[in-house]
C-alpha atoms as a PDB file:
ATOM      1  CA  UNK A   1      24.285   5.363 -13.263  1.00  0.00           C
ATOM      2  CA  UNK A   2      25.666   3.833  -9.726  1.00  0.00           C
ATOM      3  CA  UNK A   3      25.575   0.188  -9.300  1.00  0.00           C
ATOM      4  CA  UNK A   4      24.023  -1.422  -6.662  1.00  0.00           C
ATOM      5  CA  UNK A   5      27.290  -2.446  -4.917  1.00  0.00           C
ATOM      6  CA  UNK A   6      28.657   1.355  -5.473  1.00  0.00           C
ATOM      7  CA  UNK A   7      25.057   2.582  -3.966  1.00  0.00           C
ATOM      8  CA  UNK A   8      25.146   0.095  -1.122  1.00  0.00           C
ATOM      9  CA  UNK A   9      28.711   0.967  -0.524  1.00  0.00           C
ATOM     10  CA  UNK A  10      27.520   4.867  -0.116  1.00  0.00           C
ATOM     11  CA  UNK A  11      24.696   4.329   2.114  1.00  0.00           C
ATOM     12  CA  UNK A  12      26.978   1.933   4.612  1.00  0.00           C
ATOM     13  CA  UNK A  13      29.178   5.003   4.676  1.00  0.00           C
ATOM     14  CA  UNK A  14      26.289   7.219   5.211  1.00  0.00           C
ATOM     15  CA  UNK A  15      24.641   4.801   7.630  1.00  0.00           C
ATOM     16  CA  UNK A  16      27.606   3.997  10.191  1.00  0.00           C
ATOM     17  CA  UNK A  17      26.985   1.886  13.109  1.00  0.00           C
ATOM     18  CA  UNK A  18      26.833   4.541  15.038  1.00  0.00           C
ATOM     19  CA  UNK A  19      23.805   5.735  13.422  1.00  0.00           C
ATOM     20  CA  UNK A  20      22.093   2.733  13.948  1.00  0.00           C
ATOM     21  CA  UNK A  21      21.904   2.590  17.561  1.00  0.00           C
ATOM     22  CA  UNK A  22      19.781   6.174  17.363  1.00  0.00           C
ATOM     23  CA  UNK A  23      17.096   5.040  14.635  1.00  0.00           C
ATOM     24  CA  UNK A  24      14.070   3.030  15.468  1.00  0.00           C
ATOM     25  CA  UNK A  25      13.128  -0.113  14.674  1.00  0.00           C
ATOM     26  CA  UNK A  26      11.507   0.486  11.524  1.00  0.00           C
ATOM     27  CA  UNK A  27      13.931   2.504  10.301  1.00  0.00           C
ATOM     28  CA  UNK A  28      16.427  -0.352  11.398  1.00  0.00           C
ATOM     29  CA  UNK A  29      14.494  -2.710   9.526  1.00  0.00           C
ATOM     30  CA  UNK A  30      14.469  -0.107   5.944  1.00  0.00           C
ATOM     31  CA  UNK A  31      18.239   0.580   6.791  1.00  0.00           C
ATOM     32  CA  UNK A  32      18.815  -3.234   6.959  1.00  0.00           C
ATOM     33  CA  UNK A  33      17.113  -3.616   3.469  1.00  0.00           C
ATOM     34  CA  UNK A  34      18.885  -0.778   1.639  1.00  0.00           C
ATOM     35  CA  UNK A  35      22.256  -1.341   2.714  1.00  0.00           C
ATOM     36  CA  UNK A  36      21.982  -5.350   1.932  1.00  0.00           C
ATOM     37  CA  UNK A  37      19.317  -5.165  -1.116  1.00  0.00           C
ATOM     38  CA  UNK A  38      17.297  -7.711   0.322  1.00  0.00           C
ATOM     39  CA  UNK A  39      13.930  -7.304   1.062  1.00  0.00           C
ATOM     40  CA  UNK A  40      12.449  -7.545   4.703  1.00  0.00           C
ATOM     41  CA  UNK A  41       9.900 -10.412   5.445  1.00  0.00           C
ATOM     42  CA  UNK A  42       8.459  -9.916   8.927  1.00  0.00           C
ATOM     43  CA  UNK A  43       8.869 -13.327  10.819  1.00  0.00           C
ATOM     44  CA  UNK A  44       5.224 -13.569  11.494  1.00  0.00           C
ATOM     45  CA  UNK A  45       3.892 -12.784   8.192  1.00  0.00           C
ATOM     46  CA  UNK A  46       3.536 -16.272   6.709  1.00  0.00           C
ATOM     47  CA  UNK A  47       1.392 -16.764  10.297  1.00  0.00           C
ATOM     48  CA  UNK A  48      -0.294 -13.791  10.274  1.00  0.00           C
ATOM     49  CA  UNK A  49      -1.388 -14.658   6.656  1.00  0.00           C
ATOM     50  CA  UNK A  50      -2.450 -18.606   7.063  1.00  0.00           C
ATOM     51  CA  UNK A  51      -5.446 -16.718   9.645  1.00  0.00           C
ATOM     52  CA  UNK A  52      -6.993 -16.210   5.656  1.00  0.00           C
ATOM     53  CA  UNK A  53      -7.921 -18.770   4.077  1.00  0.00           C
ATOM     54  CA  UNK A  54      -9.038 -18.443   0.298  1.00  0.00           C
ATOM     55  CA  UNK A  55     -10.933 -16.642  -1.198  1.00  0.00           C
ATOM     56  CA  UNK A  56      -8.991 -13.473  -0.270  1.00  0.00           C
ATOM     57  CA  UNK A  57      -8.254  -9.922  -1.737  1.00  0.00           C
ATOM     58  CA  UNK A  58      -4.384  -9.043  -0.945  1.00  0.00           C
ATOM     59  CA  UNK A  59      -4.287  -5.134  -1.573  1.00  0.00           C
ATOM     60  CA  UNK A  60      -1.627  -2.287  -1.354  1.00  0.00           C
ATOM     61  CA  UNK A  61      -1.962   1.256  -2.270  1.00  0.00           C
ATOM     62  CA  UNK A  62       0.811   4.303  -3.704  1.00  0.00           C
ATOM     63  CA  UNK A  63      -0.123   7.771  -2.854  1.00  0.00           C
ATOM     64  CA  UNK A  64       2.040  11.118  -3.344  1.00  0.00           C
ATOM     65  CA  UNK A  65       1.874  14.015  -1.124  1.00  0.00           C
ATOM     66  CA  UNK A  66       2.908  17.001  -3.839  1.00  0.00           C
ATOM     67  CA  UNK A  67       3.782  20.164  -1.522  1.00  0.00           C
ATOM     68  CA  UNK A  68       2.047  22.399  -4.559  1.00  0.00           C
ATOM     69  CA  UNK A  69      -1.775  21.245  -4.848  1.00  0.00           C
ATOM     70  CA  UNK A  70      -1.920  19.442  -8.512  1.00  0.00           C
ATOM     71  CA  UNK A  71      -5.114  19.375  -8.432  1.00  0.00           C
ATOM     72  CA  UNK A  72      -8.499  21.890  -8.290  1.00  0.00           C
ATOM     73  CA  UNK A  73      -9.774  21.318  -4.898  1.00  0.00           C
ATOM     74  CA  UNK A  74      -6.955  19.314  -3.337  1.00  0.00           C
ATOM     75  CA  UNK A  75      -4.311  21.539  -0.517  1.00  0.00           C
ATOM     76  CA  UNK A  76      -0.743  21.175   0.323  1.00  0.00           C
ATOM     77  CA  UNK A  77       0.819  17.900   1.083  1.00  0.00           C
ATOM     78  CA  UNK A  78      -2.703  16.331   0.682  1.00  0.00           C
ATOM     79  CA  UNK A  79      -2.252  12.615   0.100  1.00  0.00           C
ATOM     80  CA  UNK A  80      -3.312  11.581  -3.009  1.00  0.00           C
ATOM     81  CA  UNK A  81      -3.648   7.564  -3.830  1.00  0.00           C
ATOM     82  CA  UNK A  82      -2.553   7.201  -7.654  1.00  0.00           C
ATOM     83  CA  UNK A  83      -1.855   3.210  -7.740  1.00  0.00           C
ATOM     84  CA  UNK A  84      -3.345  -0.006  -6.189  1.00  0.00           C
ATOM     85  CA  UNK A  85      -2.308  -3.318  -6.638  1.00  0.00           C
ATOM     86  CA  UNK A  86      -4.707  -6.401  -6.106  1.00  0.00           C
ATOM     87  CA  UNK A  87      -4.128 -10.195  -5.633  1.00  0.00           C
ATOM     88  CA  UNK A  88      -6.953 -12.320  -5.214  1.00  0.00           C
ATOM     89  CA  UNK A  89      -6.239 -15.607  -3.972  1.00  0.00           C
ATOM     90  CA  UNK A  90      -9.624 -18.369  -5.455  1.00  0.00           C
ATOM     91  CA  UNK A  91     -10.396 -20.814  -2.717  1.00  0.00           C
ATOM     92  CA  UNK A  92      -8.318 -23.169  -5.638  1.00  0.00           C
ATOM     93  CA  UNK A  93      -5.883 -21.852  -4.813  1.00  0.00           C
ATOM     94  CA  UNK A  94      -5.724 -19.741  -8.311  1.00  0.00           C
ATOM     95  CA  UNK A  95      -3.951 -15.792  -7.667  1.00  0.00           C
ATOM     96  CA  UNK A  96      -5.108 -13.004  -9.790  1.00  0.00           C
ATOM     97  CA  UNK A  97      -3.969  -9.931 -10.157  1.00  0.00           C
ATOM     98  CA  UNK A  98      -5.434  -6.765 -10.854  1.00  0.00           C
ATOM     99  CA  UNK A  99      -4.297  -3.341 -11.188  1.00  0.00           C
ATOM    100  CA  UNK A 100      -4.741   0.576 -11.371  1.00  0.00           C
ATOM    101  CA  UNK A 101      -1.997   3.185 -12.503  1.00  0.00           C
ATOM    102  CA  UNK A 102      -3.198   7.156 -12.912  1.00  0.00           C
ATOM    103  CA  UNK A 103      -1.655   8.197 -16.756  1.00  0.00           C
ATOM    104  CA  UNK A 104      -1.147  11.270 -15.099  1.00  0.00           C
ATOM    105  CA  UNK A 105      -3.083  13.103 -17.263  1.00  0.00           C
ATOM    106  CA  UNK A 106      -5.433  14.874 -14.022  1.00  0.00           C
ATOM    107  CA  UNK A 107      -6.926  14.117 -10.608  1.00  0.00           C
ATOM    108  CA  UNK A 108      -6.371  10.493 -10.156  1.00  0.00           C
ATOM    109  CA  UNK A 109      -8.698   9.739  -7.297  1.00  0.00           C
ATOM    110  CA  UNK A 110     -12.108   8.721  -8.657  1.00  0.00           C
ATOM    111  CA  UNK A 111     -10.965   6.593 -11.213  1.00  0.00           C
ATOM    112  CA  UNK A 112      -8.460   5.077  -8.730  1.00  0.00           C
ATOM    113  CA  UNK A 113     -11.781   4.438  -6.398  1.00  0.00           C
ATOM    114  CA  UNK A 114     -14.160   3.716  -9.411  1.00  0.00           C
ATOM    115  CA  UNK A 115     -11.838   0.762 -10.461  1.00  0.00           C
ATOM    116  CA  UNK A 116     -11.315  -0.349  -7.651  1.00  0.00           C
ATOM    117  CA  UNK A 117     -14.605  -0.762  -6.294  1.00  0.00           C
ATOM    118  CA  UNK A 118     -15.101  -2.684  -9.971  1.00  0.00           C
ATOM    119  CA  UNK A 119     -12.270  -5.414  -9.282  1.00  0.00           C
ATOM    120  CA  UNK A 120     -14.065  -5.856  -5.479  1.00  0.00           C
ATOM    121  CA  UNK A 121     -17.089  -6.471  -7.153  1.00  0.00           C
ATOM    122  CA  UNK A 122     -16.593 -10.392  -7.900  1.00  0.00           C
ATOM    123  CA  UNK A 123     -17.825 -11.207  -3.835  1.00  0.00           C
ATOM    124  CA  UNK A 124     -17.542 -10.231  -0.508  1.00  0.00           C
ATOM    125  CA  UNK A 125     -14.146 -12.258   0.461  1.00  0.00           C
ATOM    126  CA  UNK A 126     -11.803 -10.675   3.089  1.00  0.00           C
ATOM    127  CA  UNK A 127      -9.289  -7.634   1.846  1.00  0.00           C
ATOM    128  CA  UNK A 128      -5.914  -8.537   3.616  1.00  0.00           C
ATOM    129  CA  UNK A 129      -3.731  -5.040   3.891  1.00  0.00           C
ATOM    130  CA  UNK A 130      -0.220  -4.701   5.728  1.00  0.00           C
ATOM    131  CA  UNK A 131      -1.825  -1.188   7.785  1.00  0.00           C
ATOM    132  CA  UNK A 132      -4.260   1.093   8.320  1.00  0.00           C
ATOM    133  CA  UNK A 133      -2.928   3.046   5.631  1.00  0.00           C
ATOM    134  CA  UNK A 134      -5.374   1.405   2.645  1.00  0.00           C
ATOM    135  CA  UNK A 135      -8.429   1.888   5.267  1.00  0.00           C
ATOM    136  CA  UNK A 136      -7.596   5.562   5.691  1.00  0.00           C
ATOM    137  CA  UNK A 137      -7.031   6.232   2.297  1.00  0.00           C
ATOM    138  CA  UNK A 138     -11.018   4.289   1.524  1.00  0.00           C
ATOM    139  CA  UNK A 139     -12.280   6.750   4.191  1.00  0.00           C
ATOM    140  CA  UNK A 140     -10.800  10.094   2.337  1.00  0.00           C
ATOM    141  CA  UNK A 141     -12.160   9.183  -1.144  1.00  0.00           C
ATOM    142  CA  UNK A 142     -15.296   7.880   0.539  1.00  0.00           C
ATOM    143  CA  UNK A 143     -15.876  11.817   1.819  1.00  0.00           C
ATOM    144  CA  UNK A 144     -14.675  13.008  -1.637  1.00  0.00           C
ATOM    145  CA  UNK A 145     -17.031  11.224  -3.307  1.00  0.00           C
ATOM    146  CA  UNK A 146     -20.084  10.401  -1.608  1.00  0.00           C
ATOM    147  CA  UNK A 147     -21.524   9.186  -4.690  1.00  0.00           C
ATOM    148  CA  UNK A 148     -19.531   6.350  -4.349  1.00  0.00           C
ATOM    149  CA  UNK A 149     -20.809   4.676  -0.988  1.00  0.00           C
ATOM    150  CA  UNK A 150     -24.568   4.290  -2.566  1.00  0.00           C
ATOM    151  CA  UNK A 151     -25.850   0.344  -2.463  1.00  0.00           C
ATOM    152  CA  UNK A 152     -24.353  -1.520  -4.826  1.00  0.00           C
ATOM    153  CA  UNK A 153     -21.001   1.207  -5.397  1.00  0.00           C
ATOM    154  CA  UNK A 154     -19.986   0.865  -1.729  1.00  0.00           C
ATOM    155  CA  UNK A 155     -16.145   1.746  -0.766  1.00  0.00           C
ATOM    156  CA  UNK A 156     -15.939  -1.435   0.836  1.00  0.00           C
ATOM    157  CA  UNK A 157     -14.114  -0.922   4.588  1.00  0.00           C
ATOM    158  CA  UNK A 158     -13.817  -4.552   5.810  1.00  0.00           C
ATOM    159  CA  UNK A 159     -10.055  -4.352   5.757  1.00  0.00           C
ATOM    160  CA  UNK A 160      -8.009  -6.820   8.180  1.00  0.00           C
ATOM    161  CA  UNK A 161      -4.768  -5.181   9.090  1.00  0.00           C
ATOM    162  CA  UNK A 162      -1.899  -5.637  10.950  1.00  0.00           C
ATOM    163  CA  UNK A 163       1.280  -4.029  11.678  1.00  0.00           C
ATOM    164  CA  UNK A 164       4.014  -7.076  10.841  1.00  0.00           C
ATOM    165  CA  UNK A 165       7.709  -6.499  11.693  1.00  0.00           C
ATOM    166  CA  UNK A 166       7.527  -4.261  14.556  1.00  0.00           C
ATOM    167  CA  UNK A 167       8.783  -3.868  17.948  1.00  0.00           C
END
């Protein structure tokens, strides 16, 4: 295995200056954090964030694209959410986390929606997400499983987003 200073030293090689100048910014801003190994904090995030006060859901999805369809009624290069990570912040202040990882074992999608939906179901407080990204992937399972959006089992859609860091 490479170390981190051998990796970094490969990708500053394969990322020259000159390179730089022709990417955009948000590939400036991933080639920034790979070549240094630290992590990019958009200036205005800390602002952005203090418009939320508690209680507040903090989620963030994972999603493959597999070129060969894995799965009986999925297509090419469909995306196909496998992970979600969610923070809730209690108006004392208190963070929780909770969590969803497919085993692999099938079709991920309806237990990744089904558990989901579950750790919403405390209350209605705001769901903060970095994009559109987590609203778009609520919309596709929503369609795949209608089911899902009856009374009480709603795919909840109230997602405040942003688009931090770019230019």
């Amino acid at each position: 295995m490479r170390s981190q200073a051998n990796r970094s030293d490969s990708l500053s090689g394969a990322w020259s200056d000159g390179c730089a100048g022709s990417l955009t910014a948000r590939q400036n801003i991933i080639r920034e954090a790979t070549v240094t190994g630290r992590p990019f904090l958009a200036p205005e995030l800390k602002d952005r964030l203090g418009e939320f006060e508690p209680p507040a859901y903090y989620l963030d999805f994972e999603a493959m694209m597999p070129p060969i369809p894995l799965y009986e009624g999925t297509w090419p290069y469909q995306t196909i959410p496998f992970q979600w990570s969610l923070h809730r912040l209690a108006a004392d202040g208190t963070l929780h986390h909770h969590e969803f990882l497919a085993d692999g074992a099938g079709d991920p999608r309806r237990a990744f929606a089904e558990t989901l939906i579950a750790a919403l179901a405390a209350d209605d407080a705001p769901i903060v997400v970095y994009s559109s990204y987590e609203k778009t992937r609520l919309n596709d399972l929503a369609g795949e499983f209608p089911d899902l959006r009856k009374p009480g089992v709603l795919i909840r859609l109230d997602l405040f987003y942003g688009n931090l860091g770019q230019s």
